[in-house]
N, C-alpha and C. Protein backbone atom coordinates (compact mmCIF):
# COMPACT_ATOMS: atom_id res chain seq x y z
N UNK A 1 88.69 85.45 219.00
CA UNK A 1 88.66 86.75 219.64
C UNK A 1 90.05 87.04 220.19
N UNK A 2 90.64 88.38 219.85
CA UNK A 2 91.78 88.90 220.38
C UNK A 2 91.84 89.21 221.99
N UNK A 3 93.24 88.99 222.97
CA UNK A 3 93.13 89.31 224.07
C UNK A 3 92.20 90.23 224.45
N UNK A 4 92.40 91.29 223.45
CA UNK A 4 92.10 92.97 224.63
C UNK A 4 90.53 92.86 224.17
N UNK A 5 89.89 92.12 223.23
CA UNK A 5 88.37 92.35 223.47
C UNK A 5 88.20 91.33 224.68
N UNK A 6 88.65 90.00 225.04
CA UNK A 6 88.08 88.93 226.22
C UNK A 6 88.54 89.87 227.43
N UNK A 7 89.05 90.59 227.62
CA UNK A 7 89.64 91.46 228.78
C UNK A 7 88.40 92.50 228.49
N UNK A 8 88.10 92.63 227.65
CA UNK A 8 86.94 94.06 227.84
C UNK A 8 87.57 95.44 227.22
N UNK A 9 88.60 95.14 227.20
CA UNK A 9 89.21 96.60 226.51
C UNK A 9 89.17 96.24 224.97
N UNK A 10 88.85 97.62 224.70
CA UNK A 10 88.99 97.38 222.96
C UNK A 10 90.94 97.24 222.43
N UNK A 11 90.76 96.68 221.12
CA UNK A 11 92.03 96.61 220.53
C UNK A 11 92.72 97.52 220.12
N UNK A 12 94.02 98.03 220.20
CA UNK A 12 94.31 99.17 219.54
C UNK A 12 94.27 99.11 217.89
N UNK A 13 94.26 100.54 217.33
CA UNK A 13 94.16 100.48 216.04
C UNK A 13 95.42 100.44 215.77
N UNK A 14 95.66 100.27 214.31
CA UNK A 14 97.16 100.94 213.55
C UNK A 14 97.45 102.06 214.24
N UNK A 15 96.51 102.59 213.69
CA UNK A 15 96.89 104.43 213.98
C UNK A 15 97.55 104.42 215.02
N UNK A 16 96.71 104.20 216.24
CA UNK A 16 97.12 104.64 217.98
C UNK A 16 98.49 103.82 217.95
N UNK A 17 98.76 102.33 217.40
CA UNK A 17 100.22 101.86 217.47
C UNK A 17 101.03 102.54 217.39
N UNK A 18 101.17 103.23 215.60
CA UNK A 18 101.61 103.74 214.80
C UNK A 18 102.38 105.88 216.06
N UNK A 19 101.52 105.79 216.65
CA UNK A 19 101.42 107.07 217.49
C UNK A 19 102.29 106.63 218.40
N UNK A 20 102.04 105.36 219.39
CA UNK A 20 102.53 104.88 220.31
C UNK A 20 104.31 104.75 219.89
N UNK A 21 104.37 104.35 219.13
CA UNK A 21 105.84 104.17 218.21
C UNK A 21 106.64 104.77 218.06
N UNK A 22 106.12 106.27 217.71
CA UNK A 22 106.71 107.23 217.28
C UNK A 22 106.90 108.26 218.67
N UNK A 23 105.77 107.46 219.43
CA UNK A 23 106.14 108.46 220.66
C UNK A 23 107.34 107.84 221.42
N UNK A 24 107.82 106.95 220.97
CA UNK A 24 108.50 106.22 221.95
C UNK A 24 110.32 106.66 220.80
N UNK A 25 110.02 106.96 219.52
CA UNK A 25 111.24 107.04 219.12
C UNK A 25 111.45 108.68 219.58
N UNK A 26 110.85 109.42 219.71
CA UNK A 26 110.84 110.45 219.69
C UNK A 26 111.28 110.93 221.55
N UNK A 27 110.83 109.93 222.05
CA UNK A 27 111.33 110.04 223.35
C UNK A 27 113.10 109.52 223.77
N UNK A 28 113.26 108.86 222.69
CA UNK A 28 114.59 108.58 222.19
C UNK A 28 115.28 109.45 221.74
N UNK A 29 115.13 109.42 220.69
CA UNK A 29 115.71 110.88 220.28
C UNK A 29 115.48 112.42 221.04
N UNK A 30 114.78 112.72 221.65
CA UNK A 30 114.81 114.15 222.69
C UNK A 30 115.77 113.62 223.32
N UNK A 31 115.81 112.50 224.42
CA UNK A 31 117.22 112.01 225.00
C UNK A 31 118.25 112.12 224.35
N UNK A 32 118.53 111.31 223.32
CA UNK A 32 119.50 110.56 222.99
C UNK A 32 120.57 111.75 221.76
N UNK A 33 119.32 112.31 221.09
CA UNK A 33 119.46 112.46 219.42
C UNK A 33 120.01 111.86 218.59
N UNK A 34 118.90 110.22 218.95
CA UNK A 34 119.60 109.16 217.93
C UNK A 34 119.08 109.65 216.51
N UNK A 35 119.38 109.18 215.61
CA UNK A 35 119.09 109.35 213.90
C UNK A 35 117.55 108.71 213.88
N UNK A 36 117.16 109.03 213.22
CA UNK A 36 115.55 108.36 212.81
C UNK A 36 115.73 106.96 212.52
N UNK A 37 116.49 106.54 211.36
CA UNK A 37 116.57 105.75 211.02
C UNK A 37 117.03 104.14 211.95
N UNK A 38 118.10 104.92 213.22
CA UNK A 38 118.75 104.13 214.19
C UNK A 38 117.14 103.60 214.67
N UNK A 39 116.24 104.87 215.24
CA UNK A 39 115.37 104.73 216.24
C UNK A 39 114.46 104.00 215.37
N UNK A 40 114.25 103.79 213.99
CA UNK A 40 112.97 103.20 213.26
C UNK A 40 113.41 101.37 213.65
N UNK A 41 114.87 101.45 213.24
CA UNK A 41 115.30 99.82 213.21
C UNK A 41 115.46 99.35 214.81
N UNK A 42 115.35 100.43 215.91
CA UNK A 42 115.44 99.55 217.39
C UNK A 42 114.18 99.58 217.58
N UNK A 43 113.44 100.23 217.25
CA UNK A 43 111.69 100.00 217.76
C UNK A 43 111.24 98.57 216.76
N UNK A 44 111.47 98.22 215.41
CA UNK A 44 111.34 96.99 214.64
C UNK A 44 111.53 95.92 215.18
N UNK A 45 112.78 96.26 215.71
CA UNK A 45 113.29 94.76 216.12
C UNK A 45 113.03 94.36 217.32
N UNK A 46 112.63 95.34 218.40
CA UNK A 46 112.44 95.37 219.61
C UNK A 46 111.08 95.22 220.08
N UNK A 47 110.32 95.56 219.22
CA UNK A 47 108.78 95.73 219.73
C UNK A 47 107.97 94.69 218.46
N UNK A 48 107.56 93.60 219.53
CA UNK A 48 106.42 92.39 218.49
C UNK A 48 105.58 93.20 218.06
N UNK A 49 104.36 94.35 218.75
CA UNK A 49 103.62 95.07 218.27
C UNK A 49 103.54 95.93 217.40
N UNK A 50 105.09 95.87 216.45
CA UNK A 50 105.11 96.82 214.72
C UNK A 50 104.87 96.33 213.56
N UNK A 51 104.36 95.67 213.84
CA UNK A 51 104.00 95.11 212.28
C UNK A 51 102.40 95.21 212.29
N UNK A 52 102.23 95.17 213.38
CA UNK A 52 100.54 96.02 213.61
C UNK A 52 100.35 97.34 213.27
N UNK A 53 101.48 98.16 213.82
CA UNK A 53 101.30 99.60 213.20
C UNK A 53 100.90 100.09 211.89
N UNK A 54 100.27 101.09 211.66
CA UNK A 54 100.16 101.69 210.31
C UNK A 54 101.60 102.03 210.26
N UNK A 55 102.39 101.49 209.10
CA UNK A 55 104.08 102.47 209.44
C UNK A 55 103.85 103.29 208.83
N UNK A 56 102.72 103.81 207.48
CA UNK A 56 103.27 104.90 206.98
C UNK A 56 103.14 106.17 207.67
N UNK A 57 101.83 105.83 208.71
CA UNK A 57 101.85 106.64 209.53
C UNK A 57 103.15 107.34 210.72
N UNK A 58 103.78 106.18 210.98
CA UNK A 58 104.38 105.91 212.22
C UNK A 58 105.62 106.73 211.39
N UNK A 59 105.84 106.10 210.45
CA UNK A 59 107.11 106.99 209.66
C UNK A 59 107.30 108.41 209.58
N UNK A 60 106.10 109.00 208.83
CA UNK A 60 105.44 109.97 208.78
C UNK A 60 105.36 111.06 210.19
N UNK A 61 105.07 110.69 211.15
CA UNK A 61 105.24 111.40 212.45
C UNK A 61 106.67 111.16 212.52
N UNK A 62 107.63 110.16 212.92
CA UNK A 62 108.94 110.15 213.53
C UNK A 62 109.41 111.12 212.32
N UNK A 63 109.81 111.01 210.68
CA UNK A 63 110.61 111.94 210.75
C UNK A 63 109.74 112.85 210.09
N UNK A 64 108.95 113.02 210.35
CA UNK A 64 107.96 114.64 209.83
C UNK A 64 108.19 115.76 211.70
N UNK A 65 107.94 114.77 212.17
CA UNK A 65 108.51 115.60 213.64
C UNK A 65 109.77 115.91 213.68
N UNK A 66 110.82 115.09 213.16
CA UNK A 66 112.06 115.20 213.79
C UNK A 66 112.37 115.83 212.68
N UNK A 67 112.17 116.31 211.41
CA UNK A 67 112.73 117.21 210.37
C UNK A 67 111.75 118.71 210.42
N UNK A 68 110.63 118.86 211.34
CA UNK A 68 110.06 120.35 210.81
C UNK A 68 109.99 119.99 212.70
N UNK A 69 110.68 120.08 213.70
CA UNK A 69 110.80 120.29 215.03
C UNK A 69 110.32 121.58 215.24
N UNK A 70 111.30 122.80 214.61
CA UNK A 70 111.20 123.98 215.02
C UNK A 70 109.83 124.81 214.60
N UNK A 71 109.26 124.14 213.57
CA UNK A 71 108.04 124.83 212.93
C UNK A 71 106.90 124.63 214.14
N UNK A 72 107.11 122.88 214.56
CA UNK A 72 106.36 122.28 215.87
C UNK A 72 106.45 123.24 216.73
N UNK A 73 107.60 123.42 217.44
CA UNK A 73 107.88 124.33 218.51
C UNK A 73 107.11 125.75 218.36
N UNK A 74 107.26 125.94 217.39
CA UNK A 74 107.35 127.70 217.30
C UNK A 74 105.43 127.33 217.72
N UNK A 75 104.38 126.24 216.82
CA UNK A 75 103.63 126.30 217.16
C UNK A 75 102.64 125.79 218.34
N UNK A 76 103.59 125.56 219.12
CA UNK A 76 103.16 124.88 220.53
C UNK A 76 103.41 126.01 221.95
N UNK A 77 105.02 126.32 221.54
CA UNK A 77 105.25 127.45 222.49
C UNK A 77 104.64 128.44 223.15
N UNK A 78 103.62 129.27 222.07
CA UNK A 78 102.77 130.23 222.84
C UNK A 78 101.93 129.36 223.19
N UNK A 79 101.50 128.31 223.60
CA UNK A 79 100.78 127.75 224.22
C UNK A 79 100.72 127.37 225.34
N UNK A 80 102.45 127.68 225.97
CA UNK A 80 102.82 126.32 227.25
C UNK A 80 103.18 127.76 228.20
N UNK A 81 103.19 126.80 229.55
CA UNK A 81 103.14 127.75 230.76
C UNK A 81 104.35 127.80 231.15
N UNK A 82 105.80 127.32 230.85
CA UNK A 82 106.75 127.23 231.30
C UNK A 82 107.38 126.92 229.32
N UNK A 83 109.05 126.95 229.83
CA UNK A 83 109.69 126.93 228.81
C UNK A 83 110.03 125.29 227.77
N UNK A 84 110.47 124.92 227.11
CA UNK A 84 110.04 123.84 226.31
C UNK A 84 110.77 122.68 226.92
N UNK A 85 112.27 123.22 227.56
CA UNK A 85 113.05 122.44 228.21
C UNK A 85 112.68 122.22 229.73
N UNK A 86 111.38 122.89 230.03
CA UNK A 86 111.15 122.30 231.44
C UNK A 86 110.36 121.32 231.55
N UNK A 87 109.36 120.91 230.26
CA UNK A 87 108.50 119.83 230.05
C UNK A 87 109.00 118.11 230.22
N UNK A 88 108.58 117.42 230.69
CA UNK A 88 108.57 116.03 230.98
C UNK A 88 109.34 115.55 228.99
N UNK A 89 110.18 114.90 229.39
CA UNK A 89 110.12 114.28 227.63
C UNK A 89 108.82 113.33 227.13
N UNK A 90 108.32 112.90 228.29
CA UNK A 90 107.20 112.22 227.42
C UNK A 90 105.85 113.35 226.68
N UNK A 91 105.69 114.37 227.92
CA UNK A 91 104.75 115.26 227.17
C UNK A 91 105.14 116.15 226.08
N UNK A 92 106.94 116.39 226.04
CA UNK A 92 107.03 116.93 225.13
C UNK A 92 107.10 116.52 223.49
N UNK A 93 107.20 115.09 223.34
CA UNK A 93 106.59 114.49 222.30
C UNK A 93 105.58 114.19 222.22
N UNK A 94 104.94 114.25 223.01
CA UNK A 94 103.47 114.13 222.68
C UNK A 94 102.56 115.47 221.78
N UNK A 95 103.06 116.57 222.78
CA UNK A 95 102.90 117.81 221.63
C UNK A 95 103.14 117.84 220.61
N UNK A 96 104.84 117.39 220.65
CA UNK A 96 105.07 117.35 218.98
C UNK A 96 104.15 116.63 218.27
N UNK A 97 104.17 115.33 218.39
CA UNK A 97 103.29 114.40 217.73
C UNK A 97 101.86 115.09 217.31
N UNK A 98 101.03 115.60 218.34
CA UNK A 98 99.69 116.02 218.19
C UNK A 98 99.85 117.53 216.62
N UNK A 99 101.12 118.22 217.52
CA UNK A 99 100.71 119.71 216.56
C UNK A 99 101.57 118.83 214.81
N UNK A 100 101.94 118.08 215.22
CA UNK A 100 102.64 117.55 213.90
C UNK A 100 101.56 117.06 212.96
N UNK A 101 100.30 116.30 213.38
CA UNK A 101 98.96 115.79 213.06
C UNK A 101 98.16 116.92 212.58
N UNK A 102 98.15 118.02 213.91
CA UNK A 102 97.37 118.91 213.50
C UNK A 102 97.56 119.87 212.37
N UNK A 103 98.71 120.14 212.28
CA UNK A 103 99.68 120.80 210.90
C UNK A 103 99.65 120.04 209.87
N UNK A 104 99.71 118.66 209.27
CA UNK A 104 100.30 118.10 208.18
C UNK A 104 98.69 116.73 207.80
N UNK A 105 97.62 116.99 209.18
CA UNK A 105 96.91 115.92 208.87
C UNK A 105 95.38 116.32 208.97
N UNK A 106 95.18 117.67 208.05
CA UNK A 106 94.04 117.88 208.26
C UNK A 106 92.61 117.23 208.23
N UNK A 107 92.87 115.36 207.74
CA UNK A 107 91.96 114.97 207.63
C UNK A 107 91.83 114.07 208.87
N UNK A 108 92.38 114.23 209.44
CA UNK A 108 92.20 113.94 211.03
C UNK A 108 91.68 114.81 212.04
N UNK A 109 90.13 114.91 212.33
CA UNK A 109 89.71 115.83 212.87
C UNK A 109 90.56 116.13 214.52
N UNK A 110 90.64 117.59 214.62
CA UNK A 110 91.30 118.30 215.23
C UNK A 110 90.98 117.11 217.27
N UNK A 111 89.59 116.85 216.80
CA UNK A 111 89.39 116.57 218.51
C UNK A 111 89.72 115.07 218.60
N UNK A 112 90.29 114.60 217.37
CA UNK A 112 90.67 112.98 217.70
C UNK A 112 92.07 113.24 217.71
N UNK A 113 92.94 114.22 217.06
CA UNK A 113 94.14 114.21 217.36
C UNK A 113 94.10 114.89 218.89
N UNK A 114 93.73 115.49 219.22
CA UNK A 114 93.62 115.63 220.94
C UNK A 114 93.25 114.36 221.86
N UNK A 115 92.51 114.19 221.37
CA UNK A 115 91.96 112.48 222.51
C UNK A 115 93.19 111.59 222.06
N UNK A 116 93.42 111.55 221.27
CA UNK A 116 94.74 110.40 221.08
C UNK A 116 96.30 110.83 221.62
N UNK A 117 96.44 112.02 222.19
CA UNK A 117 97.27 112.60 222.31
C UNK A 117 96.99 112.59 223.88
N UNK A 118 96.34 112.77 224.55
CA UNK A 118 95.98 112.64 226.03
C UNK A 118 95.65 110.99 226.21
N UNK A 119 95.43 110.29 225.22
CA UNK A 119 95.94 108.92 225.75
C UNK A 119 97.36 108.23 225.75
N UNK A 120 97.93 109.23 224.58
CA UNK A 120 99.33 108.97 225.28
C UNK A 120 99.75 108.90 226.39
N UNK A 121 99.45 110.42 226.33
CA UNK A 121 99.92 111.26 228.01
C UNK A 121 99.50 110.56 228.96
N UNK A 122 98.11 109.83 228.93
CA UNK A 122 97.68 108.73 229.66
C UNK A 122 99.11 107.49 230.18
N UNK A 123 98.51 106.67 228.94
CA UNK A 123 99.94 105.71 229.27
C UNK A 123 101.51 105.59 229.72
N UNK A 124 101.54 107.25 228.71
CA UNK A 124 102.82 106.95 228.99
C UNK A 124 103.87 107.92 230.20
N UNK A 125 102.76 108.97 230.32
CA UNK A 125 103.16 110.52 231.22
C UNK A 125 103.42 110.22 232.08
N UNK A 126 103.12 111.08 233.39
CA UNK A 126 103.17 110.77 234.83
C UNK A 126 101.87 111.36 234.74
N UNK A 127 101.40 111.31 236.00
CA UNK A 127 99.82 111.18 236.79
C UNK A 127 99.28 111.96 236.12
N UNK A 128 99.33 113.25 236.04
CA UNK A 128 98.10 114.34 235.54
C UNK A 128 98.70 115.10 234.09
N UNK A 129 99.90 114.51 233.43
CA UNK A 129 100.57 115.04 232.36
C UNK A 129 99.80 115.14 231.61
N UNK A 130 98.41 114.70 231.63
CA UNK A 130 97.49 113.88 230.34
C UNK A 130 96.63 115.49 230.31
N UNK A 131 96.48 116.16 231.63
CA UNK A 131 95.68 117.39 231.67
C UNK A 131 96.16 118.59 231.05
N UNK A 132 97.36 118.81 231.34
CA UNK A 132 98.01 119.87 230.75
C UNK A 132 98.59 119.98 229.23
N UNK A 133 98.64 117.99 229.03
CA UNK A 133 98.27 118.04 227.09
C UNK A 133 97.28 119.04 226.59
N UNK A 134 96.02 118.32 227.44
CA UNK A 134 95.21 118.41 226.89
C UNK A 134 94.89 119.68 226.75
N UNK A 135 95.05 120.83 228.02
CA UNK A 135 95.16 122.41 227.79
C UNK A 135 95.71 123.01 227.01
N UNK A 136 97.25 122.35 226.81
CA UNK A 136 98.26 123.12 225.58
C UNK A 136 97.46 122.64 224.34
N UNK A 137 97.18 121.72 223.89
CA UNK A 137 96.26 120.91 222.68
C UNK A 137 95.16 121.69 222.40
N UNK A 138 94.31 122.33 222.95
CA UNK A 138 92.90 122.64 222.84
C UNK A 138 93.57 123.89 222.35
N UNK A 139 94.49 125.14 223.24
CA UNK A 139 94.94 126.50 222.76
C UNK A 139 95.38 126.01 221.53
N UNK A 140 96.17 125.17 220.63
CA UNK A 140 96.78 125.00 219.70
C UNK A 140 96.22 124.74 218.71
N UNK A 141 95.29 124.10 218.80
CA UNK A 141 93.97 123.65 217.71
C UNK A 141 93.54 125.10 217.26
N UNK A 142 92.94 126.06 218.22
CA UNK A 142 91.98 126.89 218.33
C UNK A 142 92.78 127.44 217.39
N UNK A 143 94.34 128.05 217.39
CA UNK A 143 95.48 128.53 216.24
C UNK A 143 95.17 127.42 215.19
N UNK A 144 95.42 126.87 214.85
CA UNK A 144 95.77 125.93 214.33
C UNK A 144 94.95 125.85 213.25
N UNK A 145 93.63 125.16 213.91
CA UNK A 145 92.43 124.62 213.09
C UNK A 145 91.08 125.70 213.32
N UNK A 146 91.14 126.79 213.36
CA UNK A 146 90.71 127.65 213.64
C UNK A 146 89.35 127.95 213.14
N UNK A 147 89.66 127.64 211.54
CA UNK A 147 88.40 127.32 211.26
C UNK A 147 87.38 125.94 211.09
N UNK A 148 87.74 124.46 211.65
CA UNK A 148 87.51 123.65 211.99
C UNK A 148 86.48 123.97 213.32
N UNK A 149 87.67 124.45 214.24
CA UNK A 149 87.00 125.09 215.57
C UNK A 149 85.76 125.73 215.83
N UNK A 150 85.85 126.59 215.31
CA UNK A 150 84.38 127.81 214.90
C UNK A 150 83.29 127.03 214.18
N UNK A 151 83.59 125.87 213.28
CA UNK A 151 82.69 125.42 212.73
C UNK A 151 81.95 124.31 213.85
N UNK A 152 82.91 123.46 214.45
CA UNK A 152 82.34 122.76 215.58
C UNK A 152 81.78 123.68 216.63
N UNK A 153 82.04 124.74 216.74
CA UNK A 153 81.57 125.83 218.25
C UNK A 153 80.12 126.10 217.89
N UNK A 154 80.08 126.18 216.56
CA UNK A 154 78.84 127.01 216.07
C UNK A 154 77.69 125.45 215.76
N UNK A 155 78.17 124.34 216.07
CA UNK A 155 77.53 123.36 215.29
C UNK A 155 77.39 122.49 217.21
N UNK A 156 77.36 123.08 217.91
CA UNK A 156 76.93 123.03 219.77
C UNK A 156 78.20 122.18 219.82
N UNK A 157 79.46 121.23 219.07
CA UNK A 157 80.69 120.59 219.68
C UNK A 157 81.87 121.59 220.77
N UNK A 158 82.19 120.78 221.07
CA UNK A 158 83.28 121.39 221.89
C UNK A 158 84.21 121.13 221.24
């Protein structure tokens, strides 16, 4: 049995690694604007927990985010209550990450890329960052996945 089941917590998946990863290069790069490639080989070498990751996933978000940014933006923006540069860098990759899923991964239903996206914001945000994901996330879907949405509204999901 792995640590995190004798502790009681479940194990993370690929996926959520793979998320975790990319949120962390991406929090790099908003700082830094290191190259993808810089940020793929310091998270490798730096973090025991990548070879657990799904990478194609993990790949896939770092530079699918960091090459269609502005498409992200444009579709997150009418969503947020303040301007893009006033956001925390951790929540603001986290958006990216989520509308990047929600845009390019339609077989990822719309309300698991939200729950995985407010567990970021969980871990990695500050205190209540995880709430106001989750508000900008839900308006963005509703654009987004629109008809996903209506089909869960009409089928009693939230």
């Amino acid at each position: 049995m792995n640590q995190a089941a004798s502790r009681g917590t479940p194990a993370k998946s690929a996926r959520r690694r793979s998320r975790e990863l990319a949120l962390q290069g991406l929090y790099e790069w908003l700082l830094n604007g290191s190259e993808a490639g810089a940020i793929e080989a310091h998270l490798q070498f730096d973090n025991p927990g990548f070879a657990k990751a799904d990478r194609e996933h993990f790949q896939a978000l770092l530079h699918g985010v960091m090459g269609s940014s502005a498409l992200l933006h444009e579709a997150i923006t009418p969503a947020l209550d303040r301007p893009v540069v006033e956001l925390s860098p951790v929540e603001h990759a986290v958006l990216l990450v989520a509308a990047f899923e929600l845009l390019h991964h339609p077989e990822i239903p719309y309300r698991v890329v939200i729950n995985e996206a407010v567990e970021l914001a969980k871990t990695f945000g500050g205190t209540d960052g995880y709430k106001y994901v989750n508000g900008v996330l839900d308006r963005v879907a509703l654009k987004i996945r629109a008809v996903e949405a209506a089909t869960n509204a009409s089928n009693g999901a939230r």
